[in-house]
Protein backbone atom coordinates (compact mmCIF):
# COMPACT_ATOMS: atom_id res chain seq x y z
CA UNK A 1 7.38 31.92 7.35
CA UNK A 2 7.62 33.74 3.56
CA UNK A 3 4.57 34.06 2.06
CA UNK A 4 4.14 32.38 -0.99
CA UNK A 5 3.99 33.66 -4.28
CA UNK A 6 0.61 33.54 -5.84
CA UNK A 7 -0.06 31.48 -8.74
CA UNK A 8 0.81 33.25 -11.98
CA UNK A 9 -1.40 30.81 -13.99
CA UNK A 10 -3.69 27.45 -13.76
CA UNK A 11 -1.51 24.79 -14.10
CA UNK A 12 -3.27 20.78 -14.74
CA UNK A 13 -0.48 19.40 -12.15
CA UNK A 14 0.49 21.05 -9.15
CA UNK A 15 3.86 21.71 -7.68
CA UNK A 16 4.38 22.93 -4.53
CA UNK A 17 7.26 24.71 -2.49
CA UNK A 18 9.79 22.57 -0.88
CA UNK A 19 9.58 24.10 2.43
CA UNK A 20 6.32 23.45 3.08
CA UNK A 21 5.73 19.91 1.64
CA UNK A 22 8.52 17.48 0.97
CA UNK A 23 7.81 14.58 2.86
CA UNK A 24 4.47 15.71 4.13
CA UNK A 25 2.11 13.27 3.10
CA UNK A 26 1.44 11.48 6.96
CA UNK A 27 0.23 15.05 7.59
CA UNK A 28 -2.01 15.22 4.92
CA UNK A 29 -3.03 11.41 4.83
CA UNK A 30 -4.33 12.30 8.64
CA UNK A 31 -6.49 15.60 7.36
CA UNK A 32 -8.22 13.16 5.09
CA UNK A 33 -8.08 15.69 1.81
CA UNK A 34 -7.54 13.09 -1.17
CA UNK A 35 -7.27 15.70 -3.30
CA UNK A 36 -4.19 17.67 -1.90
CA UNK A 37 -2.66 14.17 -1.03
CA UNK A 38 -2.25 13.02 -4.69
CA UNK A 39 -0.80 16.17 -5.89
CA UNK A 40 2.14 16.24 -2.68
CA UNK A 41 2.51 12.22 -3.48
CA UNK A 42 2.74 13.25 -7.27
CA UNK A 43 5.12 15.94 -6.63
CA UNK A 44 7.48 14.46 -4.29
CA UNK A 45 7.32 10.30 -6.73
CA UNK A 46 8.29 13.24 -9.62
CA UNK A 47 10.62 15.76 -8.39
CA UNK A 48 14.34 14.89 -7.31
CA UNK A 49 15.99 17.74 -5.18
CA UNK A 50 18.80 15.93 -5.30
CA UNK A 51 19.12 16.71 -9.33
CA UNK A 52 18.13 20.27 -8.54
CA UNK A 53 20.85 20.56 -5.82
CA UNK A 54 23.38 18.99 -8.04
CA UNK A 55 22.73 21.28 -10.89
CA UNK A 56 24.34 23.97 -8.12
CA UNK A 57 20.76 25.49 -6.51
CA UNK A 58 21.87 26.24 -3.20
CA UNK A 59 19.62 25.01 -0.61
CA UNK A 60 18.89 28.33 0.71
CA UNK A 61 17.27 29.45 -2.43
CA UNK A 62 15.90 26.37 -3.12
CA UNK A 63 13.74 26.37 0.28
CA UNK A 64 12.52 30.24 0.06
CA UNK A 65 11.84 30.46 -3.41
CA UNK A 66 10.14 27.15 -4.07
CA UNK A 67 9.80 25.09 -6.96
CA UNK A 68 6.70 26.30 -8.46
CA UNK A 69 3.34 28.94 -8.28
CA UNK A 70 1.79 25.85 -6.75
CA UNK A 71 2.46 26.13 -3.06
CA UNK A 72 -0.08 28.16 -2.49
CA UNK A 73 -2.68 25.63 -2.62
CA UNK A 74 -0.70 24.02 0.01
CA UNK A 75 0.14 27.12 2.17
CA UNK A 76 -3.84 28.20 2.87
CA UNK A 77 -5.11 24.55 3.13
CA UNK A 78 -2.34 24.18 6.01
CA UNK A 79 -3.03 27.65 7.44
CA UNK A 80 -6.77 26.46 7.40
CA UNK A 81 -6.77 23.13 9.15
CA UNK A 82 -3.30 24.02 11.26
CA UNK A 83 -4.29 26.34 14.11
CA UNK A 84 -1.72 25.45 16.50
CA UNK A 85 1.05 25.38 13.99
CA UNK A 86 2.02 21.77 14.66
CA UNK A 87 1.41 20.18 11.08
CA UNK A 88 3.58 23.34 9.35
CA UNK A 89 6.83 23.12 12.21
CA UNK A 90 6.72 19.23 11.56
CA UNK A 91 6.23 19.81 7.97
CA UNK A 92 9.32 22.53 7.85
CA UNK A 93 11.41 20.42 9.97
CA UNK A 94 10.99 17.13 7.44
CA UNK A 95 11.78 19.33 4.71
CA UNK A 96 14.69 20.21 6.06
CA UNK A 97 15.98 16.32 6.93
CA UNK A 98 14.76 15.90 3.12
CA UNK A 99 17.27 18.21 1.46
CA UNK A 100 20.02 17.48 4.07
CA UNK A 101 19.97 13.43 2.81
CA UNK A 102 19.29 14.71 -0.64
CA UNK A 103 22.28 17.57 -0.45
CA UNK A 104 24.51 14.81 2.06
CA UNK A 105 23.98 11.91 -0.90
CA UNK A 106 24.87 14.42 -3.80
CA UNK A 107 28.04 15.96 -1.95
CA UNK A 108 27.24 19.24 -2.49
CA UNK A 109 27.85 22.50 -0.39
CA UNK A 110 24.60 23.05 0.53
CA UNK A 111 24.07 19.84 2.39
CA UNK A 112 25.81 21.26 5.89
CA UNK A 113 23.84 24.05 5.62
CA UNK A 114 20.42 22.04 5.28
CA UNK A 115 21.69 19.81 8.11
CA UNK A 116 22.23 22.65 10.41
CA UNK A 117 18.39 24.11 9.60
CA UNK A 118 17.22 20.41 10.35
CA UNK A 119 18.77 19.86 13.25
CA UNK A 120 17.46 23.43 14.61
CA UNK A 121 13.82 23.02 13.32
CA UNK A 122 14.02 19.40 15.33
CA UNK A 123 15.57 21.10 18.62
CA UNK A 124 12.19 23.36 18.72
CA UNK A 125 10.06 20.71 17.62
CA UNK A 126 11.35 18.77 20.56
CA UNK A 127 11.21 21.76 22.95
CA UNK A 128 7.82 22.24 21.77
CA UNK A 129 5.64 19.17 21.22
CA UNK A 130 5.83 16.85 23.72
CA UNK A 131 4.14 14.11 21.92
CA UNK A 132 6.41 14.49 18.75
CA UNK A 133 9.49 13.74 21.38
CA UNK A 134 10.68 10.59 20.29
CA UNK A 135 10.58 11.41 16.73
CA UNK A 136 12.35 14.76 17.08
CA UNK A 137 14.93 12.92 19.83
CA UNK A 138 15.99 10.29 16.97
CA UNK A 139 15.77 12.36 13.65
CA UNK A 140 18.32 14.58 15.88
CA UNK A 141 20.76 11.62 16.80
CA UNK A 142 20.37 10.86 12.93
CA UNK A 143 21.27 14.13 11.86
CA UNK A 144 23.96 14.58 13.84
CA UNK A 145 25.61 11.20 13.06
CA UNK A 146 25.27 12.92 9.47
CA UNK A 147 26.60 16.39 9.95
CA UNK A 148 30.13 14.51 11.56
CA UNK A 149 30.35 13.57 7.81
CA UNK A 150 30.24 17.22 6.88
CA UNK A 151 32.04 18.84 9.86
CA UNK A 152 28.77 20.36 10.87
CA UNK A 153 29.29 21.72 14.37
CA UNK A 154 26.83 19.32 16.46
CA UNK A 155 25.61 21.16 19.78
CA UNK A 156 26.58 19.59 23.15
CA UNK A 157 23.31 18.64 24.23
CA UNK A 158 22.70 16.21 21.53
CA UNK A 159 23.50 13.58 23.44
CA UNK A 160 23.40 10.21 21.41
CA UNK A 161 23.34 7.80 24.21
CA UNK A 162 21.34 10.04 26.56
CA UNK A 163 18.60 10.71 23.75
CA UNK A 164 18.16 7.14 22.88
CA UNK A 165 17.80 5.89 26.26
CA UNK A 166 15.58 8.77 26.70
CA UNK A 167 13.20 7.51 23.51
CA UNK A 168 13.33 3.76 25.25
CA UNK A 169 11.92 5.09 28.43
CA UNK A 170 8.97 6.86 26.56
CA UNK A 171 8.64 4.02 24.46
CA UNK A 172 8.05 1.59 27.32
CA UNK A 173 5.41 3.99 28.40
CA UNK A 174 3.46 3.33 25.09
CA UNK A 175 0.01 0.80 25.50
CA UNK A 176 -0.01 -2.55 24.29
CA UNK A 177 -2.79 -2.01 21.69
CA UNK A 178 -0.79 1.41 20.32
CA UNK A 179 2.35 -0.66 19.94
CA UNK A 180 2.56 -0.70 15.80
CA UNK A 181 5.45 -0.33 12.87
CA UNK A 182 6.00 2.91 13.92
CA UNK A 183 6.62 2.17 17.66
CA UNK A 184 9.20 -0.56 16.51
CA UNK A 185 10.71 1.41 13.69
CA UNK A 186 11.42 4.35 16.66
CA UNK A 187 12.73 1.16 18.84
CA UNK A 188 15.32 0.28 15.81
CA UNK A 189 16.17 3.81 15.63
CA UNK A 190 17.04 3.94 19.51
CA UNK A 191 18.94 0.61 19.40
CA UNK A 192 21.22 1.89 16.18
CA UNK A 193 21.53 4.83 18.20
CA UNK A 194 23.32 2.72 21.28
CA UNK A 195 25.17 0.21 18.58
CA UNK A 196 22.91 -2.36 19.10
CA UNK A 197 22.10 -3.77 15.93
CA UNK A 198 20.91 -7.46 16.88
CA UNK A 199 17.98 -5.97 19.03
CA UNK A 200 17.10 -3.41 16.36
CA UNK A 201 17.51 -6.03 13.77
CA UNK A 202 14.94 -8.34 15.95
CA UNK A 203 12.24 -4.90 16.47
CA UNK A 204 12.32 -4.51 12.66
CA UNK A 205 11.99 -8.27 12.41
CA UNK A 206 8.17 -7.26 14.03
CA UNK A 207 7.98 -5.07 11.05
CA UNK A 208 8.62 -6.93 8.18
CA UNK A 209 6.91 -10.58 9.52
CA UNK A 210 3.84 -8.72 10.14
CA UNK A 211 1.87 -9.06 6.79
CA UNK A 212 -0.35 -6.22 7.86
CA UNK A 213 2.76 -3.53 7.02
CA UNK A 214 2.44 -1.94 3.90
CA UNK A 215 4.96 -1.53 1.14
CA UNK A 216 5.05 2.36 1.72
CA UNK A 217 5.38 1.80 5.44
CA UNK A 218 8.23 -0.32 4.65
CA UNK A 219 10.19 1.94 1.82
CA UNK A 220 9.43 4.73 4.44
CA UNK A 221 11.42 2.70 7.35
CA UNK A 222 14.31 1.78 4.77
CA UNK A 223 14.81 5.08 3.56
CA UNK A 224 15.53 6.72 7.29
CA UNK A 225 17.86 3.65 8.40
CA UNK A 226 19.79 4.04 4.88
CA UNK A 227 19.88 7.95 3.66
CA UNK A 228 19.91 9.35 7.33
CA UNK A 229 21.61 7.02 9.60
CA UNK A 230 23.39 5.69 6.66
CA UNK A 231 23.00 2.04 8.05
CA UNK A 232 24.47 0.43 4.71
CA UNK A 233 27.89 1.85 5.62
CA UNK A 234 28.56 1.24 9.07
CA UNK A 235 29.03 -2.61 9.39
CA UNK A 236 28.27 -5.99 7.12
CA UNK A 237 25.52 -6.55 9.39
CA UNK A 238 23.91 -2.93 8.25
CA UNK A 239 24.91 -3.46 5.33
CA UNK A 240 22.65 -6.79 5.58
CA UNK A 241 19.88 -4.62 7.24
CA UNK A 242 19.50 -2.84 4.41
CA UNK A 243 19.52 -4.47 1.51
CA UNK A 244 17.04 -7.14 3.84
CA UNK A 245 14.59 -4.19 4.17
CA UNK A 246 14.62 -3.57 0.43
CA UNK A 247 13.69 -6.98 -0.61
CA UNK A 248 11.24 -7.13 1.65
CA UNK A 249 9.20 -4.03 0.40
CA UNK A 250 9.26 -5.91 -2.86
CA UNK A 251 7.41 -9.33 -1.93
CA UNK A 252 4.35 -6.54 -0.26
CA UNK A 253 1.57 -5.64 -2.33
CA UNK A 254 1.59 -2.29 -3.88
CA UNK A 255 0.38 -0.29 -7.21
CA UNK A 256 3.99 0.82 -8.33
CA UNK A 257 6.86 0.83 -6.80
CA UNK A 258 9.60 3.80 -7.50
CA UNK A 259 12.96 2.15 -7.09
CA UNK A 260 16.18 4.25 -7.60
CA UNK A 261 18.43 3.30 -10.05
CA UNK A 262 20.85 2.41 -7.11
CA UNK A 263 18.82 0.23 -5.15
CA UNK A 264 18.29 -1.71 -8.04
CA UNK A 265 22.02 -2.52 -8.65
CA UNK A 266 22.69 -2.93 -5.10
CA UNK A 267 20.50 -5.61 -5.10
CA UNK A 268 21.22 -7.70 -8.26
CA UNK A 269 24.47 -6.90 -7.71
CA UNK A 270 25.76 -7.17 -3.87
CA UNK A 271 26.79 -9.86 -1.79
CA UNK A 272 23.50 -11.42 -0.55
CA UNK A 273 22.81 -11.10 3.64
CA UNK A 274 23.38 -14.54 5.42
CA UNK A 275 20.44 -16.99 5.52
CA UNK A 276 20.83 -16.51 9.22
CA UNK A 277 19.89 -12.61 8.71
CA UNK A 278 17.79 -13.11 6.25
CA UNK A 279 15.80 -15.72 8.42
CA UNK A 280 15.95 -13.71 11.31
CA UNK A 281 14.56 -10.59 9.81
CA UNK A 282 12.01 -11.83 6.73
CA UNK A 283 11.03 -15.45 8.49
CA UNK A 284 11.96 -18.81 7.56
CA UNK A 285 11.44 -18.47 3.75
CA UNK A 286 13.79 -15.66 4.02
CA UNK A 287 16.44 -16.86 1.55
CA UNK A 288 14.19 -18.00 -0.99
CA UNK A 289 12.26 -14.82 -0.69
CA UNK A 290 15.39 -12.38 -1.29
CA UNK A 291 16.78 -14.81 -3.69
CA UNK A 292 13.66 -14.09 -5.79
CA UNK A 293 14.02 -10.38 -5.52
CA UNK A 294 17.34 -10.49 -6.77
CA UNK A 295 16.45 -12.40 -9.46
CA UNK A 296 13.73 -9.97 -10.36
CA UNK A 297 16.56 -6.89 -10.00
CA UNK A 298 19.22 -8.63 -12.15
CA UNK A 299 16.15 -9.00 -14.38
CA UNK A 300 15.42 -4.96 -14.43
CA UNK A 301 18.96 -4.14 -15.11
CA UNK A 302 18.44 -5.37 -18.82
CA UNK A 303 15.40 -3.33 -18.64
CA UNK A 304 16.08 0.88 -20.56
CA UNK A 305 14.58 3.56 -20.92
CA UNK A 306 14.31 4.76 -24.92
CA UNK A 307 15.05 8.14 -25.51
CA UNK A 308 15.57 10.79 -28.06
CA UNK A 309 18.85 11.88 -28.60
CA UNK A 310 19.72 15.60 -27.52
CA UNK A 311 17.12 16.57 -25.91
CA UNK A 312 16.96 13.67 -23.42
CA UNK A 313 13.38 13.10 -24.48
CA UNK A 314 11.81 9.59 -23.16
CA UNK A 315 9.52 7.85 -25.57
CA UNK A 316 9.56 4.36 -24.06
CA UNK A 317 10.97 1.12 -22.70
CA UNK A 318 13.17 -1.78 -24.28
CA UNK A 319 15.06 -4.86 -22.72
CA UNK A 320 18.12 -6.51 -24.05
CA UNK A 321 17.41 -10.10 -25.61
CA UNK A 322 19.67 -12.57 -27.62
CA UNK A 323 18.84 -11.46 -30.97
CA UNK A 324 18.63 -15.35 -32.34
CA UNK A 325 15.75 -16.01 -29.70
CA UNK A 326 13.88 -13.62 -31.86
CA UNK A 327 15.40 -13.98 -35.48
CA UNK A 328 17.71 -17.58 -35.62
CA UNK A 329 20.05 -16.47 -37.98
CA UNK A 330 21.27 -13.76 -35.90
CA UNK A 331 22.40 -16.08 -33.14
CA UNK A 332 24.00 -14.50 -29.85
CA UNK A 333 24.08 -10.84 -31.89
CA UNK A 334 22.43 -9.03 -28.70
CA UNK A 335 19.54 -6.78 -29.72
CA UNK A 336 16.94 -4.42 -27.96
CA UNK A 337 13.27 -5.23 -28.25
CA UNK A 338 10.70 -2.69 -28.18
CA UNK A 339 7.62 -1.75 -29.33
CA UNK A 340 7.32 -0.55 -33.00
CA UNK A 341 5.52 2.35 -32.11
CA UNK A 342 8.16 3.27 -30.06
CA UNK A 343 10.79 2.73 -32.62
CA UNK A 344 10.53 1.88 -36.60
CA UNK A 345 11.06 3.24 -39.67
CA UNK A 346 7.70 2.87 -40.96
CA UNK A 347 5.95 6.46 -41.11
CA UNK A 348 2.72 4.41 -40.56
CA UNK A 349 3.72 3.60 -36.95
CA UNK A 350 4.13 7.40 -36.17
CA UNK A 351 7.11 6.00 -34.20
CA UNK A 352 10.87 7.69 -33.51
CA UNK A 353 13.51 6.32 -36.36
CA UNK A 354 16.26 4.26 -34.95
CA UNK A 355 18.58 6.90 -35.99
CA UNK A 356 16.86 9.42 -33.58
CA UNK A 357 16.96 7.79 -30.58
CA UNK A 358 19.00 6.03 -27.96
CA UNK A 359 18.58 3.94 -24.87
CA UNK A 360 20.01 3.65 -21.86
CA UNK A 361 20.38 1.17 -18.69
CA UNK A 362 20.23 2.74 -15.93
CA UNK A 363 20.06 0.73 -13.26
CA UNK A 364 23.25 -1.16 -14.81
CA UNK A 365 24.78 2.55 -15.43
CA UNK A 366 23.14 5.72 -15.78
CA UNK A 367 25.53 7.31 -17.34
CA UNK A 368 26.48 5.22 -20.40
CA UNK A 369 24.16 5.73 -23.46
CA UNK A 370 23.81 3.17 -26.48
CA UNK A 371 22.63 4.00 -30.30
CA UNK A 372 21.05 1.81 -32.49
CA UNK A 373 23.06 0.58 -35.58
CA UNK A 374 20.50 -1.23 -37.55
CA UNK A 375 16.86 -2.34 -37.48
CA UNK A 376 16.72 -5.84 -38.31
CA UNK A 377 13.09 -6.63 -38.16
CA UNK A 378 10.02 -4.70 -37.53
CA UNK A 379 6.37 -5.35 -36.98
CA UNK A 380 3.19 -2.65 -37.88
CA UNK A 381 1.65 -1.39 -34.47
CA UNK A 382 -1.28 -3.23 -35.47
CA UNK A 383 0.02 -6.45 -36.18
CA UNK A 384 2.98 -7.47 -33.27
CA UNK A 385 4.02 -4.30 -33.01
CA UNK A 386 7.79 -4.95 -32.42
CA UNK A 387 11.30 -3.89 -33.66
CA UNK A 388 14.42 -5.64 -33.31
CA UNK A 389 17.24 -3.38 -33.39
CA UNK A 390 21.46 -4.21 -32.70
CA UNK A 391 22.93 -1.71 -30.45
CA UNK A 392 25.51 0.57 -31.88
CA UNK A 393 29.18 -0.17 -30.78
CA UNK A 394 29.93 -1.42 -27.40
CA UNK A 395 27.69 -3.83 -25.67
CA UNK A 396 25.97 -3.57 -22.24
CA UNK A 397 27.30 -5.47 -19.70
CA UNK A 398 24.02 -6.80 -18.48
CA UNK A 399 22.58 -10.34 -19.33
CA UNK A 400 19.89 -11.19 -22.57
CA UNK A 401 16.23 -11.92 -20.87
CA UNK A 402 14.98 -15.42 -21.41
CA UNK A 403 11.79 -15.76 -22.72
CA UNK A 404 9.08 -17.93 -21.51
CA UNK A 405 8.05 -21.45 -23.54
CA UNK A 406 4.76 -21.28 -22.55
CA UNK A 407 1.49 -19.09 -20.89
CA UNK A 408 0.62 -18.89 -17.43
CA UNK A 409 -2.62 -20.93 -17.04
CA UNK A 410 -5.72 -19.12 -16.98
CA UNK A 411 -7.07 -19.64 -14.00
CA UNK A 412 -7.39 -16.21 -11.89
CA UNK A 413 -4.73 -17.14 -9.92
CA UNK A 414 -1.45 -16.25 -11.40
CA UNK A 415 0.37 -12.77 -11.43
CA UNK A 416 2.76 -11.42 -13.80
CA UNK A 417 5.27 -8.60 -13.32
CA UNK A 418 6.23 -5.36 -15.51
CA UNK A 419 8.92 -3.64 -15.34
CA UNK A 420 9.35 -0.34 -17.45
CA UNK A 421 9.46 3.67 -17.32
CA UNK A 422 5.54 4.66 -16.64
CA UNK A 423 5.09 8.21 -17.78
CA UNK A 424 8.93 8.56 -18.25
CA UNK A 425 9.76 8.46 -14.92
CA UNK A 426 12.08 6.02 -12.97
CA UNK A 427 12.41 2.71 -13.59
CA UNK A 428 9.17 0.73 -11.92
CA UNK A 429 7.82 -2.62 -10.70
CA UNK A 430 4.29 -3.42 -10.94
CA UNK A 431 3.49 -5.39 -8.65
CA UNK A 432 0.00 -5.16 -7.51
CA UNK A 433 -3.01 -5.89 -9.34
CA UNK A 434 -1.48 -7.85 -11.80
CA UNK A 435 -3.25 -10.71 -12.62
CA UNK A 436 -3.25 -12.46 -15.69
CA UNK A 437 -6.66 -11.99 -16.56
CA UNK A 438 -6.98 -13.58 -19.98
CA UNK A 439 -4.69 -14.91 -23.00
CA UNK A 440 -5.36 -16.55 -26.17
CA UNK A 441 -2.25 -18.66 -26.07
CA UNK A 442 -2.82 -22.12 -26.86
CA UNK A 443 -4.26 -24.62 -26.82
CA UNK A 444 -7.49 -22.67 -25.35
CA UNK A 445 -6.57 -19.58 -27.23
CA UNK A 446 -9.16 -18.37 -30.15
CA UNK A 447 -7.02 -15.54 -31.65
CA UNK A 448 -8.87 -13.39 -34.38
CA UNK A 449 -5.51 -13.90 -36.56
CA UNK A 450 -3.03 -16.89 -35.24
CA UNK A 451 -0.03 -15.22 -35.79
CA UNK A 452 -1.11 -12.65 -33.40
CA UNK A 453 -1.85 -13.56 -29.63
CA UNK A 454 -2.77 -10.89 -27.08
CA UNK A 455 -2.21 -11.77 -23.63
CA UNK A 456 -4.44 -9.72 -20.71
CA UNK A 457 -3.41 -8.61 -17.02
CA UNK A 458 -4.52 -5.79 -14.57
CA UNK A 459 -0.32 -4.66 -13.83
CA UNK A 460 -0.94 -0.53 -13.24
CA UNK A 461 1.05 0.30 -16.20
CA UNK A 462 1.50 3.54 -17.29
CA UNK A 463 2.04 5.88 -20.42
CA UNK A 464 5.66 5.20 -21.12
CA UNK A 465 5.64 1.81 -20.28
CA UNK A 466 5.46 0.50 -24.08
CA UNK A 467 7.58 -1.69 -25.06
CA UNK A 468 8.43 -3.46 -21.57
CA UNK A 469 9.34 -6.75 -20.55
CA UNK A 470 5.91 -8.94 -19.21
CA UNK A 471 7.61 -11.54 -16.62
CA UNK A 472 6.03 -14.59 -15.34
CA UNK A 473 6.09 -15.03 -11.46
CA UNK A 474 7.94 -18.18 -11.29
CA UNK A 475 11.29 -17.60 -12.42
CA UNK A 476 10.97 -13.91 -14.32
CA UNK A 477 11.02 -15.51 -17.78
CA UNK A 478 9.34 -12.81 -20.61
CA UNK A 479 5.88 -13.73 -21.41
CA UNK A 480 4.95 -10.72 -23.29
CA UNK A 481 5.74 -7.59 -24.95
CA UNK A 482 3.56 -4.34 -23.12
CA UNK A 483 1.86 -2.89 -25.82
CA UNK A 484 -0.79 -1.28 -24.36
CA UNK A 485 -3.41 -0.48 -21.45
CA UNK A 486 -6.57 1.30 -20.57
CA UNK A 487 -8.32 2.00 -17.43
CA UNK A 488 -11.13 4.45 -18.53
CA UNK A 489 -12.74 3.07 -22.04
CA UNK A 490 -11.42 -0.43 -21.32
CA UNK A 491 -10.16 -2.50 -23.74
CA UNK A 492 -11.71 -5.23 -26.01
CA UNK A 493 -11.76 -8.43 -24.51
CA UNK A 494 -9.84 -11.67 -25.96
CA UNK A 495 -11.21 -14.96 -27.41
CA UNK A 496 -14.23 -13.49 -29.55
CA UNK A 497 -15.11 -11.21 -27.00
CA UNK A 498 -17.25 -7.74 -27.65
CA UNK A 499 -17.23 -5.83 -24.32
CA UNK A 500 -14.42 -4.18 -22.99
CA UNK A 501 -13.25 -4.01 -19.57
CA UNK A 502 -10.43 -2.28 -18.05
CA UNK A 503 -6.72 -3.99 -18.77
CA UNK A 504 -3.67 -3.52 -19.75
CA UNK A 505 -2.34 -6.40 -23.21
CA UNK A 506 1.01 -7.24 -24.28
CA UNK A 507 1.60 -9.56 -27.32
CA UNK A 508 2.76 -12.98 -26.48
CA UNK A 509 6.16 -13.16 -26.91
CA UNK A 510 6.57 -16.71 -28.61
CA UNK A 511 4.42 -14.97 -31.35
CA UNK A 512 7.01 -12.35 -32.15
CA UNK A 513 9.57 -15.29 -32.37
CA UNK A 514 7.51 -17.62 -34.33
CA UNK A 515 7.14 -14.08 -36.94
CA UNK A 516 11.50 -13.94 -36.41
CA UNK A 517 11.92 -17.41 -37.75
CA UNK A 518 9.88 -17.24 -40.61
């Protein structure tokens, strides 16, 4: 193992070498170190090999130089607590299966190469750990069902059929009361492996109906079936699985979920599952439940990211709306609303001119950028804080939101949703924590100025998330504009309120379209 380079100066975020820590956080989340955990979880929600790879970094370099002076935080705490070398072989051998799906799904030359390394770094994970058997037996029928893609030479002994039956036999073997997601995820695996889809459909069935499983346990079992074993492409029925397993991480409770921009539009935009698949692998309220989600992803498509021009800067969010919902006399002119102090062309907003910036959709299309051709209307940041604006030239192809007639009611019950670009990152789904926590709609409502009411929630939003889209849980209508949000100081409470707590406010959005129609 290279020795890493030492750090060449203090950095606030740490980055750490590919090698040793892509897709290591199950290591670290056993070790118990918090600290170490949020910086691999930061680095690995942040950094996309796949754009690295794609840019032409071989995967050779990529793995011994590293990303950044930060690995060797990493290297000495897993020297430290990793005596027998177990954690840093498992660690090497998921970085490997990382950049192979990451090289495989860009189609660049690297990607046989990284399958080759992961398939080796499994083999003597298997010869060596016992206990990590059935892991190593199915991330090597996985990776060889890749590397036929590639015409990666697959050695003799990696038997699918024999493996898998293999995996069933030590599975069996495992007690009743050790018997969780895990031990039915590696089930699935070993009944893909053998073309058996309807009994791994019914073991991740155990998975998903269990309201125990967590979101990330969920995205993690999605990700394998899709990027390795490339499930979605081998039958309708995976297919199905797939695009089942994604909706269902989606209805779980989580801070933020990280959805790429292709997920997204494969599931506002694909042929749904049958009711019969979706009943047999989310429950009974299967259909209704995925129907929801797609709602909520035809929803995000209308959802950009605002960014300046050039430099491919991100300043903020904005979602397509039927500009006469805002202003009347523009009628179905569609516009982008966002935040003013995201975009305006007062100085006093300390905003980005329309001029400057563009924005872009991109889980409709990444690759298709829109300017801004005029600003029709514009609010101060502290008044609504919202600009209008009519996209330059051609017109997205994705639908206006509809806006909410009324408030949730105020009763500690109801959630709301957010979906936006926290921190300039991808596009996100708050989904946790959430709560409507306060309004001053009407008729209970005591707004300091009338023409101004704040609405209150507890959504994890992020700096970058200004100017998104506030849903309602019902039927995603808009309820709000973000503005806002803060966690340490708090913000000041609604309806005459003095103390703060800690919140995140939009401004309600029939207030910005009572200001449009005057």
């Amino acid at each position: 193992m290279k020795e890493p380079k030492p750090p060449q100066s203090a950095v606030s975020e740490q980055t750490f070498s590919v090698r040793e820590i892509v897709s290591a956080v199950d290591h670290f989340k056993a070790l118990q170190r918090s600290d170490t955990l949020k910086s691999v979880s930061d680095f690995i929600r942040k950094t996309d090999v796949k754009d690295l790879l794609a840019r032409g970094v071989q995967v050779q370099n990529l793995v011994d130089n590293g990303l950044s002076t930060g690995a060797s935080t990493l290297a000495e705490f897993v020297h430290k607590h990793d005596t027998n070398g177990k954690i840093s072989e498992a660690i090497r051998a998921r970085a490997w299966k990382e950049l192979a799906m990451k090289a495989s799904e860009a189609g660049v030359s690297g990607a046989g190469e990284a399958i080759a390394n992961a398939m080796e770094a499994y083999r003597r994970q298997y010869d060596s750990d016992p206990e990590s058997r059935v892991r190593s037996s199915l991330n090597l029928i996985g990776l060889a069902t890749l590397a036929r893609q590639f015409d990666v030479p697959v050695p003799v002994d990696i038997d699918r059929i024999k493996l898998a039956t293999i995996v069933l036999e030590d599975l069996h073997r495992t007690p009743q009361g050790l018997r969780g997601a895990r031990f039915y995820a590696s089930k699935a695996e070993a009944f893909i492996a053998l073309n058996d889809l309807d009994r791994a459909q019914s073991e991740l069935a155990r998975i998903v109906q269990n309201k125990t499983t967590s979101a990330e346990t969920l995205g993690a079992v999605t990700r394998q079936l899709r990027d390795l074993w490339q499930l979605g492409t081998q039958s309708n029925q995976g297919a199905g699985i797939i695009q089942t397993m994604g909706a269902a991480v989606l209805t779980r409770n989580f801070d933020v979920a990280l959805l790429p921009a292709g997920d997204v539009k494969a599931l506002a935009e694909a042929t749904a599952p049958s009711d019969r698949q979706l009943e047999s692998i989310l429950g009974k309220d299967g259909p209704l439940s995925y129907e929801w989600v797609k709602r909520g992803m035809e929803s995000a498509q209308s959802v950009g990211v605002v960014r300046m021009k050039g430099v491919n800067t991100r300043v903020g969010t904005g979602f397509i709306v039927r500009g006469g919902d805002v202003v009347p006399a523009l009628g179905d002119e569609i516009c982008v609303l966002t935040n003013a102090h995201v975009v305006s062309d007062n100085p006093s907003d300390k905003a980005c001119f329309p001029e400057e910036v563009e924005i872009v959709f991109e889980a409709a299309d990444k690759n298709i950028s829109f300017g801004f051709s005029k600003l029709h209307k514009t609010w101060p940041k502290e008044h609504l804080d919202a600009s209008l604006l009519s996209i330059d030239g051609m017109i997205p192809a994705v639908k206006p939101l509809s806006f909410a007639p009324r408030l949730p009611l105020r009763d500690g019950t109801q959630r709301v949703y957010v979906i936006g670009y926290p921190n300039g990152g991808e596009l996100a789904f708050s989904l946790q924590h959430n709560h409507l926590i306060d309004h001053e709609g009407p008729h209970e409502g005591t707004p300091v100025d009338n023409s101004v009411r704040h609405v209150q929630y507890t959504a994890p939003t992020e700096p970058g998330s200004s100017g998104s889209p506030v849903f309602n849980a019902r039927n995603w209508q808009v309820i709000a504009l973000h503005q806002k949000g803060d966690r340490d100081e708090g913000l000041r409470r609604l309806n005459g309120r003095t103390d703060k707590w800690a919140a995140n406010q939009g401004i309600w959005i029939q207030s910005i379209c009572t200001a449009g129609a005057i």
